[in-house]
Structure formats: C-alpha cells, structure tokens
C-alpha atoms as a PDB file:
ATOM      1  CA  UNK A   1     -76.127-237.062  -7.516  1.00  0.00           C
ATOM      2  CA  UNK A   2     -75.134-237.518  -3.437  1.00  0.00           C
ATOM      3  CA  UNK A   3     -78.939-238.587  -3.303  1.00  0.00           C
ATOM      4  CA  UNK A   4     -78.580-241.176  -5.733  1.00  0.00           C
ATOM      5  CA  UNK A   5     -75.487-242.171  -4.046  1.00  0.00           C
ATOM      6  CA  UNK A   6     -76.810-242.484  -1.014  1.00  0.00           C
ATOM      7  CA  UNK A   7     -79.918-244.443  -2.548  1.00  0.00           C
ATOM      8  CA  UNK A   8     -77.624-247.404  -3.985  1.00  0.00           C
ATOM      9  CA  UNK A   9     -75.887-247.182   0.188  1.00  0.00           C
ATOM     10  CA  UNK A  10     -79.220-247.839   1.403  1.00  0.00           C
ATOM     11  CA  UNK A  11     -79.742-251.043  -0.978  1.00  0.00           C
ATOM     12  CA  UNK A  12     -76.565-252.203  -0.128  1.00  0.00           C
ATOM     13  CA  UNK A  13     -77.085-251.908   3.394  1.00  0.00           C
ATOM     14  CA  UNK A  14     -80.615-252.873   3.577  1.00  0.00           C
ATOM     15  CA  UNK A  15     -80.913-255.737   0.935  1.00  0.00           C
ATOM     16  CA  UNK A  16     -77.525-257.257   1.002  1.00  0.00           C
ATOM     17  CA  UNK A  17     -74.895-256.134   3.659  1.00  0.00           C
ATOM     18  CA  UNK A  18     -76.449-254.962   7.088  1.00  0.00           C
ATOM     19  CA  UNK A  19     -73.240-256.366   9.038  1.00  0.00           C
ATOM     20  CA  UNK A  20     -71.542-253.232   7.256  1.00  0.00           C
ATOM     21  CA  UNK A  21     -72.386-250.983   9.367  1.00  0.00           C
ATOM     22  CA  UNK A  22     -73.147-253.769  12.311  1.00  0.00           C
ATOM     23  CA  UNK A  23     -76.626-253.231  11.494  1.00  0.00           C
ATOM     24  CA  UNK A  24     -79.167-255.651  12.974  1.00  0.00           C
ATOM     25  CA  UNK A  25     -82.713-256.021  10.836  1.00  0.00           C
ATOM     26  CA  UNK A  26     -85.494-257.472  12.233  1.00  0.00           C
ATOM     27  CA  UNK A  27     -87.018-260.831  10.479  1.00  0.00           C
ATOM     28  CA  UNK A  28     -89.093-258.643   7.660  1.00  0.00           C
ATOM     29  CA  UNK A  29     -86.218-256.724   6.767  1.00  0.00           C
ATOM     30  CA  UNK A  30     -86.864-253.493   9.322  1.00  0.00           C
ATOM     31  CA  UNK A  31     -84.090-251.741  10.090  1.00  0.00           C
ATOM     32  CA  UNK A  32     -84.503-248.651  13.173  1.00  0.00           C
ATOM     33  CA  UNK A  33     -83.780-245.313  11.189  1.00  0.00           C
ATOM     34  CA  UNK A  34     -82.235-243.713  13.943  1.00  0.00           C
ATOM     35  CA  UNK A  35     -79.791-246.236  14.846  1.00  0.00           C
ATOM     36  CA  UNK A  36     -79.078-246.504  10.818  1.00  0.00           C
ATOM     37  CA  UNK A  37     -78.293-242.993  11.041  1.00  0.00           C
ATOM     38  CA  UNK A  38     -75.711-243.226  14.003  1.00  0.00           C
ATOM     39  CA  UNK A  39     -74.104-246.051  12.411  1.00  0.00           C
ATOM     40  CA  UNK A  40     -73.251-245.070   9.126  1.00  0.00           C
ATOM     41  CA  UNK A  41     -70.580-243.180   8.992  1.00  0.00           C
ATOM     42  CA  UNK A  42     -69.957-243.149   4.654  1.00  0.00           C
ATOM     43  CA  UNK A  43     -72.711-239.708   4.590  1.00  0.00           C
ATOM     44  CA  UNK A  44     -74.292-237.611   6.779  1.00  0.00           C
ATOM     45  CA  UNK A  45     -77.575-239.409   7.178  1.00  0.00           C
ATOM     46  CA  UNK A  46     -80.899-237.580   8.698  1.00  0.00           C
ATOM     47  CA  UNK A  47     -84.435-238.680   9.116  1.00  0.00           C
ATOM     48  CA  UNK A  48     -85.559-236.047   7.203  1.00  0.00           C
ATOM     49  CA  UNK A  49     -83.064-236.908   3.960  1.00  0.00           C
ATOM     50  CA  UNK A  50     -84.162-240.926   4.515  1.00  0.00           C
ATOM     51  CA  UNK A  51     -87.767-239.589   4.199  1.00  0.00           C
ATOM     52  CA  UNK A  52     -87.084-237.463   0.843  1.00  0.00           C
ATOM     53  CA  UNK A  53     -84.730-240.047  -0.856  1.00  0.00           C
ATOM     54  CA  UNK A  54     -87.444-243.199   0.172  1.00  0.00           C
ATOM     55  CA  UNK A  55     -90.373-240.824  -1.481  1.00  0.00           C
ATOM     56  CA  UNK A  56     -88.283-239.460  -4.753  1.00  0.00           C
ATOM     57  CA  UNK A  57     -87.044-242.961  -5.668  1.00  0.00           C
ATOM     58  CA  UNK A  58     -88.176-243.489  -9.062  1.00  0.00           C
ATOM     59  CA  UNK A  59     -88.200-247.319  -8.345  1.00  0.00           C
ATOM     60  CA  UNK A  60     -89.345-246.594  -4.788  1.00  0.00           C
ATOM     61  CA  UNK A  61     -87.331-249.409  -3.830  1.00  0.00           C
ATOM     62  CA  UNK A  62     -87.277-248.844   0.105  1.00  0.00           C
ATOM     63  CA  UNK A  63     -90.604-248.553   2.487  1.00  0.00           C
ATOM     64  CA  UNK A  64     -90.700-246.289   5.819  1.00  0.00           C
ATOM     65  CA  UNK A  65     -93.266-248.140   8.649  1.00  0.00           C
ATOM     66  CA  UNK A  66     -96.299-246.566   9.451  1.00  0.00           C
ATOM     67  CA  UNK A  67     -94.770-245.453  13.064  1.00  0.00           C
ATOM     68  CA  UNK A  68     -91.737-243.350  10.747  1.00  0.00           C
ATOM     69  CA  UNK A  69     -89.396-245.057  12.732  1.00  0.00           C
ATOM     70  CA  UNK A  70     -88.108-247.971  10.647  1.00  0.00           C
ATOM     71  CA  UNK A  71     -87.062-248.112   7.136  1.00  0.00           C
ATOM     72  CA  UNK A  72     -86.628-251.627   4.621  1.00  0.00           C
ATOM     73  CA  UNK A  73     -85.987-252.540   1.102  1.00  0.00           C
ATOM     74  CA  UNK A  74     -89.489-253.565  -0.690  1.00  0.00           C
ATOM     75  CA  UNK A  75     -87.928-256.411  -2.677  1.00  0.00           C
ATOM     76  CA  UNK A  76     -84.552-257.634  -3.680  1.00  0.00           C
ATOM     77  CA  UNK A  77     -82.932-258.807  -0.760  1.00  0.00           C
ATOM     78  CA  UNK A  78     -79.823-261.254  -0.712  1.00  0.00           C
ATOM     79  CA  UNK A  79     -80.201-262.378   3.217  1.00  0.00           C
ATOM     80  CA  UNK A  80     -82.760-263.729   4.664  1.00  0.00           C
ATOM     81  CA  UNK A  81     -85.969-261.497   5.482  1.00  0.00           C
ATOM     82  CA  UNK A  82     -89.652-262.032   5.101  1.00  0.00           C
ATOM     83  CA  UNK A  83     -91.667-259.345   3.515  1.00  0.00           C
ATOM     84  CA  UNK A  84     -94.582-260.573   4.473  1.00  0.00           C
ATOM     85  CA  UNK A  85     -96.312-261.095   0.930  1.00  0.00           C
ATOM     86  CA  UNK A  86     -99.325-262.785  -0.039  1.00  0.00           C
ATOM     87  CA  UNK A  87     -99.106-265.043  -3.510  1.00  0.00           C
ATOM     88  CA  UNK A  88    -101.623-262.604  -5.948  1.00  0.00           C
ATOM     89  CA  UNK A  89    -102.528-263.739  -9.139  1.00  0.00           C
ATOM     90  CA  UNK A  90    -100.553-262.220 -12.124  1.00  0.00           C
ATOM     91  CA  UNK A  91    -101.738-260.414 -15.090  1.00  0.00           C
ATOM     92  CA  UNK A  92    -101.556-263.001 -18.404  1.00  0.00           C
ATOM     93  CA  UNK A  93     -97.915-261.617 -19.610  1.00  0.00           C
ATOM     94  CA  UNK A  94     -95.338-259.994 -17.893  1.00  0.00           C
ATOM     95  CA  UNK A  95     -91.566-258.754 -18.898  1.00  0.00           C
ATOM     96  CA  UNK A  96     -88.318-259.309 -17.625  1.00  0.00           C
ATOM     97  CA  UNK A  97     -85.128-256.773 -19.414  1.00  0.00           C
ATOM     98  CA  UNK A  98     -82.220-257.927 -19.302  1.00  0.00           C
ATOM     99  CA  UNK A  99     -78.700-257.835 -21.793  1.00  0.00           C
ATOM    100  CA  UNK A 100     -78.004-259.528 -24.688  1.00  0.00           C
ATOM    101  CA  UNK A 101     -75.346-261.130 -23.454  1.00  0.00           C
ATOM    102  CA  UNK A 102     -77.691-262.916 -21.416  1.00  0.00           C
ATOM    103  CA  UNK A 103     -80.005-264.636 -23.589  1.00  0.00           C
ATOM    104  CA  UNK A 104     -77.812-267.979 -24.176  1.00  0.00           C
ATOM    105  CA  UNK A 105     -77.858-269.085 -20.682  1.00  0.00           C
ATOM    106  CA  UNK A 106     -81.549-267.825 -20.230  1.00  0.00           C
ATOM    107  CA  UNK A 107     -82.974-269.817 -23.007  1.00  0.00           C
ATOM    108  CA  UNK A 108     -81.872-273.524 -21.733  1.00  0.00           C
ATOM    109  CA  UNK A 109     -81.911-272.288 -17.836  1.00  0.00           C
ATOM    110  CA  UNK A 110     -84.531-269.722 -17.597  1.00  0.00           C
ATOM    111  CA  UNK A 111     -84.686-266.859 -15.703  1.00  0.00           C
ATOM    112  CA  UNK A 112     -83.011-267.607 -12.501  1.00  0.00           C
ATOM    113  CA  UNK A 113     -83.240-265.843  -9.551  1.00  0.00           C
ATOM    114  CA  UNK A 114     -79.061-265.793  -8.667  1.00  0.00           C
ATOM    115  CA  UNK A 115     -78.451-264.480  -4.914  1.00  0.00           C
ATOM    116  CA  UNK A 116     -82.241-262.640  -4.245  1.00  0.00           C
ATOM    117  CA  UNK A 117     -85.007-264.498  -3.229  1.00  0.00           C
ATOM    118  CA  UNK A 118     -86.854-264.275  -6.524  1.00  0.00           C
ATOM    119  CA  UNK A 119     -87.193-263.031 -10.651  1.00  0.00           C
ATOM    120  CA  UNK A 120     -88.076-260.007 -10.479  1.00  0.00           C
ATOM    121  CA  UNK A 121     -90.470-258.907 -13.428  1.00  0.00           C
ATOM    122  CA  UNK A 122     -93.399-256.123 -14.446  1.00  0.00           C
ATOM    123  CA  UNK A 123     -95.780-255.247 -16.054  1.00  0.00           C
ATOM    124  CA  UNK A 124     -94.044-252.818 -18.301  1.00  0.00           C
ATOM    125  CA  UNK A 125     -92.243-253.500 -21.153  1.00  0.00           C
ATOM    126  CA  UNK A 126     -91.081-249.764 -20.934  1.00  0.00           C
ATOM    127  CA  UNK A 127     -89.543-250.619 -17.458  1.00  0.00           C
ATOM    128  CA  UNK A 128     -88.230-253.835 -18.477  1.00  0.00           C
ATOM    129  CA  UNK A 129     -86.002-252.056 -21.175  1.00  0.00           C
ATOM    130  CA  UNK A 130     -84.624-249.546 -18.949  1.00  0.00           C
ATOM    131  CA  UNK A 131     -83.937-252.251 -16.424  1.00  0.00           C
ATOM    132  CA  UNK A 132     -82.550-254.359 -19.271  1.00  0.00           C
ATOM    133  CA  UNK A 133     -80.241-251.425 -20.462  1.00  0.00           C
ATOM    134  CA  UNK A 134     -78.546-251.052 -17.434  1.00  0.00           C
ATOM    135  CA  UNK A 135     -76.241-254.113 -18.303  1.00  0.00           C
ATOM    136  CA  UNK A 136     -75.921-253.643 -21.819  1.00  0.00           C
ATOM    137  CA  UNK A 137     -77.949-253.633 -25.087  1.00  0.00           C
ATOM    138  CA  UNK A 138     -81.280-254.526 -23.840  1.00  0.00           C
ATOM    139  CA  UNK A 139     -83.927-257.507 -24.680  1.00  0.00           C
ATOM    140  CA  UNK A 140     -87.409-257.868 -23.091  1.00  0.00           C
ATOM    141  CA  UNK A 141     -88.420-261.669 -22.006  1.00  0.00           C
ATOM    142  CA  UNK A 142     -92.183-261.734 -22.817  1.00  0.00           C
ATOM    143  CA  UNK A 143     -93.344-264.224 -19.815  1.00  0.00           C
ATOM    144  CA  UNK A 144     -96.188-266.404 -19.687  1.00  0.00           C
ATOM    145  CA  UNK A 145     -96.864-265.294 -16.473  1.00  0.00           C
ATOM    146  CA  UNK A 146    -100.728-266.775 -16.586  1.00  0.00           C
ATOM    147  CA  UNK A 147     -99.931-270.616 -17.535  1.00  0.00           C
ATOM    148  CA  UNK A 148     -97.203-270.865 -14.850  1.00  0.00           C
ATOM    149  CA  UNK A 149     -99.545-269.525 -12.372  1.00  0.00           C
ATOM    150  CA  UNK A 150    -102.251-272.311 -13.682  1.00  0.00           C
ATOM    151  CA  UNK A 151     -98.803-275.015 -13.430  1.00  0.00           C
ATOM    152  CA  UNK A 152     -98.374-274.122  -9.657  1.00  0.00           C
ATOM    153  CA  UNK A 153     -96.230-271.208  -9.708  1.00  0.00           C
ATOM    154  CA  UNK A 154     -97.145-268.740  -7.130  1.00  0.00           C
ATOM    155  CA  UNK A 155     -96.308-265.284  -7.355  1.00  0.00           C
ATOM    156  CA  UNK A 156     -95.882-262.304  -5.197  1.00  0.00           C
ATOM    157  CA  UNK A 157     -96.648-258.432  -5.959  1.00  0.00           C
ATOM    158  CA  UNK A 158     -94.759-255.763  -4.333  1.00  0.00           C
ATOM    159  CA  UNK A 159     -96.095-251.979  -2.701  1.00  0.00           C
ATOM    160  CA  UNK A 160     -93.979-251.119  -5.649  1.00  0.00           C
ATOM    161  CA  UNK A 161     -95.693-253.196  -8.253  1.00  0.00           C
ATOM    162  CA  UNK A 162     -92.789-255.543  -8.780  1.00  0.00           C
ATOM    163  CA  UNK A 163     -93.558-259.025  -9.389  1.00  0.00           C
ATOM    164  CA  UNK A 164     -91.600-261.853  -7.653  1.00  0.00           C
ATOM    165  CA  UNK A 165     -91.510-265.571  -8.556  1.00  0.00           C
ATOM    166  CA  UNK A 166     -89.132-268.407  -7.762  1.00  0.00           C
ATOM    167  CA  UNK A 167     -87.848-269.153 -11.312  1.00  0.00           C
ATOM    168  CA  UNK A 168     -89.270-268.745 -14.901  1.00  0.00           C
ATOM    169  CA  UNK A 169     -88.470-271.948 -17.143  1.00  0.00           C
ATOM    170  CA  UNK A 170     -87.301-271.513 -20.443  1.00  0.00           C
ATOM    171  CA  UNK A 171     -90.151-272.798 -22.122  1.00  0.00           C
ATOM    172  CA  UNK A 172     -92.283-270.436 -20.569  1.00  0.00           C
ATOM    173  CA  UNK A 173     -90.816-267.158 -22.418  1.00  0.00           C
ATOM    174  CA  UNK A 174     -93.101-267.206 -25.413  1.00  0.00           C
ATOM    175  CA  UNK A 175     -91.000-264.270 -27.053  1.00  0.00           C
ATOM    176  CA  UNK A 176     -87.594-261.751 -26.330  1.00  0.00           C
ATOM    177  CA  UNK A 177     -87.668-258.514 -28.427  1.00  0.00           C
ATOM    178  CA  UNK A 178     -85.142-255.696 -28.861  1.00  0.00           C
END
C-alpha cells in the first residue's frame, strides 16, 4: 500500500506539481533522482525504492534515463514538458473508459483533453474499462482512431503504449458500450 502511495506522490510531483517540493524539471519532464530524494520530505525516498516502484507499476507510468540518474512521468503531464514524441500512425479503433456520468458532455464536446496535454486512449478495451471504473460505472468510447488520422489528426504513442491526441470530436466515436 506505502508503494502505491508513494506511486500517486510521484505523479503528483512529476506530472503536475514539481514546485511542491521546489523541484526544478528539465524541458522533457526529467527530474534528478537524487535531488528528488533530498527534497521530499512526505516518505523516505531511495534510489533503490524509485527503481522498484518505476518497474512494478502496472501502468508503468514513470521512465528512469538510460544514465539511472533521472526519473519522469511517460505521459499525462499538466505543465509544460516535451516528451519528445514522434506522431505514429494509430491502429483503425481505439478506446477511451470513462463514467457514465460523463457521456452527456462527451457526446456534443468530445473527448477533451481538460488540464494534460492530450486524450489519452488504448488499444484495450479491457484497460479502457478499468480506467473507466475508476470514476464510476464505466463506458468504453469506441474511437475512430484511423479516419481522424486520414482528417489531419496526428497522434502520439507512448514507451507505455498509451496513445495521445489533441481532442476526439464527437462525431468521431462510432460506438460507447457498458
């Protein structure tokens, strides 16, 4: 449970809130693992429990640079960073979960991508619905991932085989399914 604690620290930190902990990243997101440790003063951080908790993450949300030195959040980022990705083309469908509760403003806005950077979606339906669940009875968006890519819409894969576009228009979720 403390790692799982610690996890949702690190995405706080590393995606969204840096200045927390007066935490400087560079401009694609790097943050140096040793000064995150001396800085954080919420758990007892080491380079070896950074190292287990970035490898066991079922979402494998955060990256550790080639050196070991430097740690960053793959995707989902709030401030500005650039990741450094290169516009891939998509597979024809992909899925987006998300609530119930949701659906209204998603079917005359879209998908929208709020506070991050982009819409976040896979090519899972199985991880959509857990995703989905997580804010209340979930619903997977079936997206027509291949005729917005032949529109113009460019899209971006992640290490951790997220996919990241700018916005998904409402006419271009062909289907939502419980």
């Amino acid at each position: 449970m403390e790692n799982k604690k610690i996890s949702k620290y690190l995405s706080l930190i590393l995606r969204h809130q840096p200045e927390l902990i007066n935490l400087e990243l560079d401009p694609q997101g790097w943050a140096n693992i040793s000064e995150l440790i001396s800085k954080t003063n919420k758990f007892t951080l080491t380079s070896e429990l950074i190292a287990g908790i970035v490898q066991s993450n079922d979402k494998q949300r955060f990256a550790i640079s080639e050196d070991g030195k430097k740690i960053r959040a793959n995707q989902g980022h709030s401030i500005q960073v650039d990741l450094g990705l290169v516009p891939s083309n998509p597979p024809k469908s992909l899925y987006h979960g998300t609530a119930t509760r949701f659906l209204d403003s998603i079917k005359s806005k879209g998908l929208l991508k709020g506070d991050r950077h982009h819409v976040h979606l896979t090519e899972s339906a199985e991880t959509a619905r857990t995703v989905g669940s997580r804010y209340g009875s979930a619903v997977i968006l079936t997206i027509d991932s291949e005729l917005m890519h032949q529109q113009g819409a460019q899209f971006y894969k992640t290490k951790n085989d997220v996919w990241l576009v700018e916005h998904v228009p409402a006419d271009k979720i062909v289907n939502d399914k419980n």
